[in-house]
PDB file of N, CA and C in Angstrom:
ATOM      1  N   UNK A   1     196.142 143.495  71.181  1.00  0.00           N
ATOM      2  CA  UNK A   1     195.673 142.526  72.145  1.00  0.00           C
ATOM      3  C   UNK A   1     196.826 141.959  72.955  1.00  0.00           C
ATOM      4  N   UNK A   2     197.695 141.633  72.322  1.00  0.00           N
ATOM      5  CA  UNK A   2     199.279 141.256  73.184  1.00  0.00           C
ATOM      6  C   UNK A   2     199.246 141.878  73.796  1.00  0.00           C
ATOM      7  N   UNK A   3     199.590 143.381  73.940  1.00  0.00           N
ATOM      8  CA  UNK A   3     199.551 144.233  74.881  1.00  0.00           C
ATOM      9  C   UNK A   3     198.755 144.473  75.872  1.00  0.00           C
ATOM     10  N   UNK A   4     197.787 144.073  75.850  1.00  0.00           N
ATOM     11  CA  UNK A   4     196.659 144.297  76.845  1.00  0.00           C
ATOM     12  C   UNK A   4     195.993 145.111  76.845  1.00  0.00           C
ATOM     13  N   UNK A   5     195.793 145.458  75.770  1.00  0.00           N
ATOM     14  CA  UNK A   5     195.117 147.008  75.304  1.00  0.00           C
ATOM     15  C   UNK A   5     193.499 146.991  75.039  1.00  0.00           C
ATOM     16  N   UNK A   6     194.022 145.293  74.254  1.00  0.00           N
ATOM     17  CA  UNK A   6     192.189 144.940  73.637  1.00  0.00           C
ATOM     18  C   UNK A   6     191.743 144.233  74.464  1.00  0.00           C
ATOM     19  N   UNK A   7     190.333 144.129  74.490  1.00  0.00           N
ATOM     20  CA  UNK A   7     189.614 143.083  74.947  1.00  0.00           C
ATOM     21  C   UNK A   7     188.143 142.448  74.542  1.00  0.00           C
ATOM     22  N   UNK A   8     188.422 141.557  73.673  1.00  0.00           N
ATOM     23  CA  UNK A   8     187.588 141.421  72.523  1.00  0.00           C
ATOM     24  C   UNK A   8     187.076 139.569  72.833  1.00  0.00           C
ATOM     25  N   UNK A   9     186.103 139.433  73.726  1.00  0.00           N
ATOM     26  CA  UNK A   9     185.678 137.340  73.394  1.00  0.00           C
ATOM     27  C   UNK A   9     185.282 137.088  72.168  1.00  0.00           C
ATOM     28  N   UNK A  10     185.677 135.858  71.979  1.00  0.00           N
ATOM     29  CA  UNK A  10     185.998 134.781  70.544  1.00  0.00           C
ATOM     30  C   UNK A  10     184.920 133.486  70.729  1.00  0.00           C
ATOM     31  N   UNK A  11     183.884 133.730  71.427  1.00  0.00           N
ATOM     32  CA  UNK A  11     183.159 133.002  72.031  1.00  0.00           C
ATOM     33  C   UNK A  11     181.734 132.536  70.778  1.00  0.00           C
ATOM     34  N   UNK A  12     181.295 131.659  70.572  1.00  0.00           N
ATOM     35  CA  UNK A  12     179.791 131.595  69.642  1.00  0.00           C
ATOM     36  C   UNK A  12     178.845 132.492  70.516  1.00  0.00           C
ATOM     37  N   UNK A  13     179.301 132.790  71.934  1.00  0.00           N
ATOM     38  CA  UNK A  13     178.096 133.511  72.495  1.00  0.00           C
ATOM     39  C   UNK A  13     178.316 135.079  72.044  1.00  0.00           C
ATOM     40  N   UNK A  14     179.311 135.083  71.178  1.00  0.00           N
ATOM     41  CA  UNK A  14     179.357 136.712  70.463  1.00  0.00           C
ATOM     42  C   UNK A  14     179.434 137.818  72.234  1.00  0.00           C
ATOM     43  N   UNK A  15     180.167 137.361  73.431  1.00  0.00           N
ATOM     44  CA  UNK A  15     180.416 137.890  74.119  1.00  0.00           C
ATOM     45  C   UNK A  15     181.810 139.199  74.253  1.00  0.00           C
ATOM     46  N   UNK A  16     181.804 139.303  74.920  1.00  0.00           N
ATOM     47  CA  UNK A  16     182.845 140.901  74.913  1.00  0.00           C
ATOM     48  C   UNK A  16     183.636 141.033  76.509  1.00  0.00           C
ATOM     49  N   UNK A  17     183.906 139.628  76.869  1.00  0.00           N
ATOM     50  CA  UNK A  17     185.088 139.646  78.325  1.00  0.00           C
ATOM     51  C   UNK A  17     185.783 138.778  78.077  1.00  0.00           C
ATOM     52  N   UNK A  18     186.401 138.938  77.331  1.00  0.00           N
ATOM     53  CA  UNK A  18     187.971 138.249  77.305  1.00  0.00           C
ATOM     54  C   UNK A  18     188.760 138.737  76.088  1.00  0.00           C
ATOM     55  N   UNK A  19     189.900 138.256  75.885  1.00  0.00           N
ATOM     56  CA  UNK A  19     190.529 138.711  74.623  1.00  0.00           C
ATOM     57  C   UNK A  19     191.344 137.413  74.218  1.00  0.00           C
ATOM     58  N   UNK A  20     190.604 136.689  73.767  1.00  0.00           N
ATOM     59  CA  UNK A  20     191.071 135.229  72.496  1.00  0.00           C
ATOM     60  C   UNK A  20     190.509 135.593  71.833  1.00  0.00           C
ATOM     61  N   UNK A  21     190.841 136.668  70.544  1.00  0.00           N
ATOM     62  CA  UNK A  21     190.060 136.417  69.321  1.00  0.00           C
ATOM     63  C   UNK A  21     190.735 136.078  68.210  1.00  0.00           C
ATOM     64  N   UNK A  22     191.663 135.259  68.679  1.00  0.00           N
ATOM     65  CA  UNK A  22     192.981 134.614  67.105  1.00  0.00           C
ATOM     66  C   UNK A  22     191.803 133.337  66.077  1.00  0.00           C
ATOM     67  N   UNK A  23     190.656 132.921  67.379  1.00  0.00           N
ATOM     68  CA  UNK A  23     189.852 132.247  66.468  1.00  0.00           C
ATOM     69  C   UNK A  23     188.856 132.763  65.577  1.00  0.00           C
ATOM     70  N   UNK A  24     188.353 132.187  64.334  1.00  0.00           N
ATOM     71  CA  UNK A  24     187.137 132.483  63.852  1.00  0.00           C
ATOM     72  C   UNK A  24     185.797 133.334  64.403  1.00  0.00           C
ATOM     73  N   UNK A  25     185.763 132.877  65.194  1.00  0.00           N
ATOM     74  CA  UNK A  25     184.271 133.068  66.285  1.00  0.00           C
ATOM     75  C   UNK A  25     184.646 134.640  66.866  1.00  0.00           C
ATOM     76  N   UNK A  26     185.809 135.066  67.451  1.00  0.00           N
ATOM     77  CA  UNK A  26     186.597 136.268  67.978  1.00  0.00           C
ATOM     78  C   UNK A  26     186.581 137.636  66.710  1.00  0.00           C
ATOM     79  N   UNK A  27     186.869 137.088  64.984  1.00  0.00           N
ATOM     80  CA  UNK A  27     186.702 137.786  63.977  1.00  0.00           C
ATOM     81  C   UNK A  27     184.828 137.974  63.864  1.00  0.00           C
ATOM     82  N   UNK A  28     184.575 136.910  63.547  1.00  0.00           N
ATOM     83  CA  UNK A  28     183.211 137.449  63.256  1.00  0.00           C
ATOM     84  C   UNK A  28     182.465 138.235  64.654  1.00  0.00           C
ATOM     85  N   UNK A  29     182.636 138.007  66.284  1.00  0.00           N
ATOM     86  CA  UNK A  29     182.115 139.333  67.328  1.00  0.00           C
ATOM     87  C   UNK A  29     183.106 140.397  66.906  1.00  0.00           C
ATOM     88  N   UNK A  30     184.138 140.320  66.521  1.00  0.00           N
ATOM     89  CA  UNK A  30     184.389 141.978  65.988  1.00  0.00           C
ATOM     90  C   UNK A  30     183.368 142.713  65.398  1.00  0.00           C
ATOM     91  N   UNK A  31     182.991 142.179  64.126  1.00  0.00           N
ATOM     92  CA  UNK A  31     182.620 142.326  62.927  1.00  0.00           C
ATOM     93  C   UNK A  31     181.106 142.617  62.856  1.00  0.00           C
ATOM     94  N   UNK A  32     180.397 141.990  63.962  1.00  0.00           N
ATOM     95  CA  UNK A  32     179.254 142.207  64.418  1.00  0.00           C
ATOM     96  C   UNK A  32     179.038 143.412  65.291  1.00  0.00           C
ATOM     97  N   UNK A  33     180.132 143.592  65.743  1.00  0.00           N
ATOM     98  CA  UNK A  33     179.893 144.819  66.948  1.00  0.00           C
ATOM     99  C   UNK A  33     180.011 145.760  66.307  1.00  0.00           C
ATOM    100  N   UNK A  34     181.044 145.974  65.329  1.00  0.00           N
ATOM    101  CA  UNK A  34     181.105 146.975  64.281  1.00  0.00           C
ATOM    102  C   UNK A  34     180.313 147.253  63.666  1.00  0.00           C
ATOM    103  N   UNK A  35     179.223 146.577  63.198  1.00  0.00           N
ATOM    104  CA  UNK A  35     177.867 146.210  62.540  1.00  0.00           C
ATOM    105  C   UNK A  35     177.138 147.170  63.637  1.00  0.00           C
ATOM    106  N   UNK A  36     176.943 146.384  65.092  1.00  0.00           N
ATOM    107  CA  UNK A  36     175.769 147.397  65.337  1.00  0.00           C
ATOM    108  C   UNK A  36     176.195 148.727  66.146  1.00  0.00           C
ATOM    109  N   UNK A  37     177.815 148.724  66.167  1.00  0.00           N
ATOM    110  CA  UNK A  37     178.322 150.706  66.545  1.00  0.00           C
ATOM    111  C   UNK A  37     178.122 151.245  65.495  1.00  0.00           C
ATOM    112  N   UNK A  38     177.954 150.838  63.876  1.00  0.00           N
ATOM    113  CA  UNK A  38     177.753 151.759  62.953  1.00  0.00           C
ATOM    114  C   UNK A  38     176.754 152.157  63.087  1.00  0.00           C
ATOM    115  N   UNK A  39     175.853 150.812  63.330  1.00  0.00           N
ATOM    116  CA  UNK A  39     174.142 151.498  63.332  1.00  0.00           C
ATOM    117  C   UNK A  39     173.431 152.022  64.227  1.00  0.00           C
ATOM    118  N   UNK A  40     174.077 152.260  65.117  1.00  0.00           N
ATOM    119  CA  UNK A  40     173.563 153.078  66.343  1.00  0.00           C
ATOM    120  C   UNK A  40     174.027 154.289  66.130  1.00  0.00           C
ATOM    121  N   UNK A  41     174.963 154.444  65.295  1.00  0.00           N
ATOM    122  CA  UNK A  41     175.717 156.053  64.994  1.00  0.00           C
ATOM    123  C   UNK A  41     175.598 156.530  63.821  1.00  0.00           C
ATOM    124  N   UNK A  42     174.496 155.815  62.848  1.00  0.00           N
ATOM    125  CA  UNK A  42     174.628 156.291  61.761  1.00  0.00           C
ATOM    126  C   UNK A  42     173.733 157.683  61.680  1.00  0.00           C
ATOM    127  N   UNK A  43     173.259 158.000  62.294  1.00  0.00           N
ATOM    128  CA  UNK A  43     172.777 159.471  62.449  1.00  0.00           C
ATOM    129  C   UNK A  43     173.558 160.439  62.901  1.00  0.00           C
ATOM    130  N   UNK A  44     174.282 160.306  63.333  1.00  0.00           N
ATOM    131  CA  UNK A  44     175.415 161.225  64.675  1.00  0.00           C
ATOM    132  C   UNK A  44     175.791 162.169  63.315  1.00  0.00           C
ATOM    133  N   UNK A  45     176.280 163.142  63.805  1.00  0.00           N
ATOM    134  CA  UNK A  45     176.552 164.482  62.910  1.00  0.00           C
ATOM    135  C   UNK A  45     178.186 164.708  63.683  1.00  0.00           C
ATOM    136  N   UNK A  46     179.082 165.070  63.176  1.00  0.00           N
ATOM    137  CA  UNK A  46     180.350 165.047  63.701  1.00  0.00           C
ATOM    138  C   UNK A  46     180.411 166.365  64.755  1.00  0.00           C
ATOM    139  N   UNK A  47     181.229 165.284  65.616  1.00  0.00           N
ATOM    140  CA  UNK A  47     181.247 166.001  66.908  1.00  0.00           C
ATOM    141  C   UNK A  47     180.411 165.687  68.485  1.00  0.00           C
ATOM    142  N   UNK A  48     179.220 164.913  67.845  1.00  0.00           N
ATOM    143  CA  UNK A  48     178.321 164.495  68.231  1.00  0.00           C
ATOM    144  C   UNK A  48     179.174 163.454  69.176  1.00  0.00           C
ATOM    145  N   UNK A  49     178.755 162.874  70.615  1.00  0.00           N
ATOM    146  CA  UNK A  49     178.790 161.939  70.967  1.00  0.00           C
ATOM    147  C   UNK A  49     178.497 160.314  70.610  1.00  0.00           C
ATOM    148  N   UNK A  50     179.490 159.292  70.804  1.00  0.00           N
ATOM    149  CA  UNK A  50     178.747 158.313  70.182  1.00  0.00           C
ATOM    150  C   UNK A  50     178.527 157.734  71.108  1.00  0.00           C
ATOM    151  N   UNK A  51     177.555 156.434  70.054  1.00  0.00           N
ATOM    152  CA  UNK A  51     177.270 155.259  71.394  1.00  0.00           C
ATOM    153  C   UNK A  51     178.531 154.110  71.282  1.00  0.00           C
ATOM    154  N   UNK A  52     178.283 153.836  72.362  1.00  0.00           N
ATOM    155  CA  UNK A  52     179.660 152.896  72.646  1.00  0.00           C
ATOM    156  C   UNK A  52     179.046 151.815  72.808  1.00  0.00           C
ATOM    157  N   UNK A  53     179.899 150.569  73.135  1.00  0.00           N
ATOM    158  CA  UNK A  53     179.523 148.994  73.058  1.00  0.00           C
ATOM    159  C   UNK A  53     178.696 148.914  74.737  1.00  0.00           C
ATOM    160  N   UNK A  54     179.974 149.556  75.833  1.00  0.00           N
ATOM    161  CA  UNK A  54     178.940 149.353  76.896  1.00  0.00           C
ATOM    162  C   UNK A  54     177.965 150.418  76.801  1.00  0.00           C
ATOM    163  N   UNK A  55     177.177 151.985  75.808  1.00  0.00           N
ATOM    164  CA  UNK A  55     175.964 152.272  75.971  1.00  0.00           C
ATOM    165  C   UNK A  55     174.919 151.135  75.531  1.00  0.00           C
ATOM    166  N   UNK A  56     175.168 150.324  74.159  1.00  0.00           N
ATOM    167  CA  UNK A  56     174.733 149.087  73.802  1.00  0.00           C
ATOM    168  C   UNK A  56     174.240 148.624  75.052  1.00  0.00           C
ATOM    169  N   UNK A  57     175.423 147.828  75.561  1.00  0.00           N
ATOM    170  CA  UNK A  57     175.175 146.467  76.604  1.00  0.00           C
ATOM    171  C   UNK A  57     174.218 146.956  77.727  1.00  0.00           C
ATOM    172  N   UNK A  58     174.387 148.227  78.283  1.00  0.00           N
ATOM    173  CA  UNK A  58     173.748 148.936  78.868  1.00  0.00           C
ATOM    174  C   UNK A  58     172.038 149.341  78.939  1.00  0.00           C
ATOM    175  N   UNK A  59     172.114 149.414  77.961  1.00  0.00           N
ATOM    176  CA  UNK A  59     170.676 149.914  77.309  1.00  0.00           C
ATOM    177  C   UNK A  59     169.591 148.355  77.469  1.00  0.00           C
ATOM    178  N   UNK A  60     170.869 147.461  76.583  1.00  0.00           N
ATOM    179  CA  UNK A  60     169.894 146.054  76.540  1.00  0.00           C
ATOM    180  C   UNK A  60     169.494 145.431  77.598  1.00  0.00           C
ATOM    181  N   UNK A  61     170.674 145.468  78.940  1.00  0.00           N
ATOM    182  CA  UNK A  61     170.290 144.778  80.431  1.00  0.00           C
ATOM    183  C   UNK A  61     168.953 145.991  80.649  1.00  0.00           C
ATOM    184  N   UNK A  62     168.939 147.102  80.495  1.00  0.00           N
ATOM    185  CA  UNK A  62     168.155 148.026  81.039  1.00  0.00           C
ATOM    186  C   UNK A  62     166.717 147.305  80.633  1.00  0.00           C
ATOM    187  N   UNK A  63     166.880 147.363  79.095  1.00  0.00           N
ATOM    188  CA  UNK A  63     165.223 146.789  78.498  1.00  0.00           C
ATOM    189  C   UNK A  63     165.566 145.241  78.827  1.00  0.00           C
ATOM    190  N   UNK A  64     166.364 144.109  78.705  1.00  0.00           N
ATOM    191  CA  UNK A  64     165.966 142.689  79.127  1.00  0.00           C
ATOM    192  C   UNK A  64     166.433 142.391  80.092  1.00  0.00           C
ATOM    193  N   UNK A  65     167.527 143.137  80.931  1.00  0.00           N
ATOM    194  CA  UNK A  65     167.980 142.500  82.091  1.00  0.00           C
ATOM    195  C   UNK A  65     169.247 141.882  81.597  1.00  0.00           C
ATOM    196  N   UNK A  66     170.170 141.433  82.961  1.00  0.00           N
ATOM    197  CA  UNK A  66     171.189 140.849  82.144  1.00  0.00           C
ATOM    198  C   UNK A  66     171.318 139.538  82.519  1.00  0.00           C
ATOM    199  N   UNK A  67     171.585 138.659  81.055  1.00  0.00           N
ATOM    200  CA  UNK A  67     171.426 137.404  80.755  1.00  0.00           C
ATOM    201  C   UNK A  67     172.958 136.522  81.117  1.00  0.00           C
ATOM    202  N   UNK A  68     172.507 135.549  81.745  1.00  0.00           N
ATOM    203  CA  UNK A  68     174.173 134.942  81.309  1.00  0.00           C
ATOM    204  C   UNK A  68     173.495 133.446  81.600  1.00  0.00           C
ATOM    205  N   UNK A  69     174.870 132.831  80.894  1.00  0.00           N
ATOM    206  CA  UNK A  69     174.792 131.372  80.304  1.00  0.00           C
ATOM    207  C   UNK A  69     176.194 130.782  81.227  1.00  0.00           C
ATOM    208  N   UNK A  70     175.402 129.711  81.572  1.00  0.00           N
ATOM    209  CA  UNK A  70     176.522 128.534  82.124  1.00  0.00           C
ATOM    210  C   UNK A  70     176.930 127.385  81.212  1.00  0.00           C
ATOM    211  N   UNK A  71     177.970 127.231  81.443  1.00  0.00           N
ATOM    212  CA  UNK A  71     178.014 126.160  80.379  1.00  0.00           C
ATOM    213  C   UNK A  71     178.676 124.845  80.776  1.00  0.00           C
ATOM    214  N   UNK A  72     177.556 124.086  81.684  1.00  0.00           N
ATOM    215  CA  UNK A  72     177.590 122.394  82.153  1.00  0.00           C
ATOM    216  C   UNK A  72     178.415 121.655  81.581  1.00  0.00           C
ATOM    217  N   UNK A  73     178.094 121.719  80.138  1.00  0.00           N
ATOM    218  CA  UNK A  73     178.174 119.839  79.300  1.00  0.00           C
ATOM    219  C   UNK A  73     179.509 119.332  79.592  1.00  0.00           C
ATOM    220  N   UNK A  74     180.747 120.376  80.113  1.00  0.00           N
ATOM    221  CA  UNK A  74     181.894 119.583  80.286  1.00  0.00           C
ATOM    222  C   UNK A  74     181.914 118.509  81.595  1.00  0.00           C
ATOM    223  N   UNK A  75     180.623 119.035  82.651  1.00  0.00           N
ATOM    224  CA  UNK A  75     180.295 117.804  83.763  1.00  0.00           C
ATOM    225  C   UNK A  75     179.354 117.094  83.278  1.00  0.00           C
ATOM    226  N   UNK A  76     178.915 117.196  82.143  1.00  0.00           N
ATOM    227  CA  UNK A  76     177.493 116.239  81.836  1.00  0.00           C
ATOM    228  C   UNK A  76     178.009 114.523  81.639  1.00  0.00           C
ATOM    229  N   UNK A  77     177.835 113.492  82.349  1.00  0.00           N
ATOM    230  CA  UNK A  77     177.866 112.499  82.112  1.00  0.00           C
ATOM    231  C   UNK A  77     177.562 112.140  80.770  1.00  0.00           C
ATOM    232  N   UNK A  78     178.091 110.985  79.575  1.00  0.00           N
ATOM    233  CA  UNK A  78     177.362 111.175  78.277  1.00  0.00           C
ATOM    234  C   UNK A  78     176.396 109.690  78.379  1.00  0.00           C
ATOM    235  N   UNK A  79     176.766 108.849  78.936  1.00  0.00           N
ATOM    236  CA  UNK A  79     175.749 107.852  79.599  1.00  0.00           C
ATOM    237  C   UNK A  79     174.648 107.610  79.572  1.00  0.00           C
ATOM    238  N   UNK A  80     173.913 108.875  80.277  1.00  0.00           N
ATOM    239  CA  UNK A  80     172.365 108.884  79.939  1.00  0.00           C
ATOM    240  C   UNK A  80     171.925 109.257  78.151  1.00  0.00           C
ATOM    241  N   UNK A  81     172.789 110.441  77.753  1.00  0.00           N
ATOM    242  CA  UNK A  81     172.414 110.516  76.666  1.00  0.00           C
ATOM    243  C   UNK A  81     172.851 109.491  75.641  1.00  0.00           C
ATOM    244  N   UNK A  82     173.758 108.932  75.651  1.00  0.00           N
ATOM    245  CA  UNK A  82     174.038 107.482  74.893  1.00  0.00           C
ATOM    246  C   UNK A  82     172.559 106.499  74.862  1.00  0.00           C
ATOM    247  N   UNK A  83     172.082 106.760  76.108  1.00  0.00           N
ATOM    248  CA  UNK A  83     171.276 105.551  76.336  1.00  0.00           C
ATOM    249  C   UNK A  83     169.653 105.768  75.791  1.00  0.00           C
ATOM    250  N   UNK A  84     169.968 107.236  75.905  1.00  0.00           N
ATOM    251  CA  UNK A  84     168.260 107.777  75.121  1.00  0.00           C
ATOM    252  C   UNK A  84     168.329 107.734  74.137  1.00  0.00           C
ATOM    253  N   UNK A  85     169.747 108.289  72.941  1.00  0.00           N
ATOM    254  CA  UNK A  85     169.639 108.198  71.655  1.00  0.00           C
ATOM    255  C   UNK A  85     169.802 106.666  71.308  1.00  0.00           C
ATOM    256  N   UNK A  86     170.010 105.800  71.636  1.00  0.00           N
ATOM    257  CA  UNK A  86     170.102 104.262  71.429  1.00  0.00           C
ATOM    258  C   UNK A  86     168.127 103.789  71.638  1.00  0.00           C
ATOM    259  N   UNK A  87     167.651 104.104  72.456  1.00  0.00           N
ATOM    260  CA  UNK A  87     166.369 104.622  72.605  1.00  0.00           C
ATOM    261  C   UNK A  87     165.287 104.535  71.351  1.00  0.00           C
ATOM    262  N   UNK A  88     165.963 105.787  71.379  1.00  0.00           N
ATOM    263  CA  UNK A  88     165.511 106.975  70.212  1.00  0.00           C
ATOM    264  C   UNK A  88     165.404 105.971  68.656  1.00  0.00           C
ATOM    265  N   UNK A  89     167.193 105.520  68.859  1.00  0.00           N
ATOM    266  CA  UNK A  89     167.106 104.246  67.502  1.00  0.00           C
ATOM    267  C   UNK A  89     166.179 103.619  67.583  1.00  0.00           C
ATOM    268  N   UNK A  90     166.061 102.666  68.361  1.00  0.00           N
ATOM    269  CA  UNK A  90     165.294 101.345  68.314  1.00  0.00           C
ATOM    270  C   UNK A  90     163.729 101.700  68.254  1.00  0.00           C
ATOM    271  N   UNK A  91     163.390 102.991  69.060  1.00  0.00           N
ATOM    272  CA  UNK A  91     162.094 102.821  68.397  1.00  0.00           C
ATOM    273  C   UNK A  91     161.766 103.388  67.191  1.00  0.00           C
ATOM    274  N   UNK A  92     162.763 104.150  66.404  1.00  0.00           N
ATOM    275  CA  UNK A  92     162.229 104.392  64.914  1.00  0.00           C
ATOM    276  C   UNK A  92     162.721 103.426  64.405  1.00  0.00           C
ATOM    277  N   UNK A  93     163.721 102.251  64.745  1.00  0.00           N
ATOM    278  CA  UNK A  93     163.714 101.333  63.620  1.00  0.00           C
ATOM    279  C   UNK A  93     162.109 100.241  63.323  1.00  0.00           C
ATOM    280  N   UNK A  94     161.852 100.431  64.775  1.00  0.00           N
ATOM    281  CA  UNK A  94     160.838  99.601  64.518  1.00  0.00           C
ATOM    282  C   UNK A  94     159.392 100.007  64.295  1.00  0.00           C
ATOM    283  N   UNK A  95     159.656 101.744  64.233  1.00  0.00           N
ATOM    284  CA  UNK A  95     157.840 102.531  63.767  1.00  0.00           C
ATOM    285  C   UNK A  95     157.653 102.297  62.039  1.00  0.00           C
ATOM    286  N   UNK A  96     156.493 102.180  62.320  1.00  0.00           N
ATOM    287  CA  UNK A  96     155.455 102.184  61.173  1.00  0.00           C
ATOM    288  C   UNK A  96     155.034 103.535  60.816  1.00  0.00           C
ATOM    289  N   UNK A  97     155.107 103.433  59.086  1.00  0.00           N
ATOM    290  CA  UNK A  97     154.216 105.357  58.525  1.00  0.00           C
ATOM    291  C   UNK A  97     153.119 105.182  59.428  1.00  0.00           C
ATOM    292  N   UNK A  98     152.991 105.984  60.028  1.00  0.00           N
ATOM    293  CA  UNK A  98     151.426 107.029  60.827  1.00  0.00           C
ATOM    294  C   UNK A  98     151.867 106.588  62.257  1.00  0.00           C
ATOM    295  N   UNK A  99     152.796 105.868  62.567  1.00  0.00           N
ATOM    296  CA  UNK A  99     152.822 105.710  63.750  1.00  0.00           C
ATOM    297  C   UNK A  99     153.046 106.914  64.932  1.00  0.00           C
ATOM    298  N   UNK A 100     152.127 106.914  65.864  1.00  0.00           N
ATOM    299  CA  UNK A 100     151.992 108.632  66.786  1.00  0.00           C
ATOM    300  C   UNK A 100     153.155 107.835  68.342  1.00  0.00           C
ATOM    301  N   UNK A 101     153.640 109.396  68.837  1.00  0.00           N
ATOM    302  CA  UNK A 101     154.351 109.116  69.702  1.00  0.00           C
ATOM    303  C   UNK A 101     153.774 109.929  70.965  1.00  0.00           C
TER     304      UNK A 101
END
């Protein structure tokens, strides 16, 4: 990876464009991908072509399309949500058993 050879994301989104995987999250998308290149090849007879990560990624945009995630919360004001879970307190401190919402 120093070298620039690998390129492996370390991401919880178990993504595959970047190469930080010195963290936790970077070991276990290895480990998973390895998981499903075995099992896409566990039939292959040697010599055979395999499937690769982009036939994977490939295949899946084909059947779901391709998905991607933004990720806001570093502009999210916490304000409003302070003010709902404070909310949130006060009216279970003051519900009653059976009380409907």
């Amino acid at each position: 990876m120093d070298a620039g050879k690998l390129s492996v994301c370390g991401e919880e989104s178990f993504g595959t464009g970047s190469d930080h995987i010195r963290e936790k999250d970077g070991i276990w998308a290895v480990l998973a991908w390895l998981s499903i290149i075995a099992h896409c090849n566990k039939d292959k007879k040697a010599g055979e072509k395999l499937i690769s990560v982009a036939d994977v990624v490939k295949e899946h945009w084909a059947t779901y399309g391709q998905i991607s995630f933004l990720d806001m919360t570093e502009e999210c004001k916490s304000e409003g949500a302070n003010k709902m879970v404070a909310y949130l307190r006060e009216t279970a401190s003051k519900s009653k058993t059976g009380d409907k919402f």
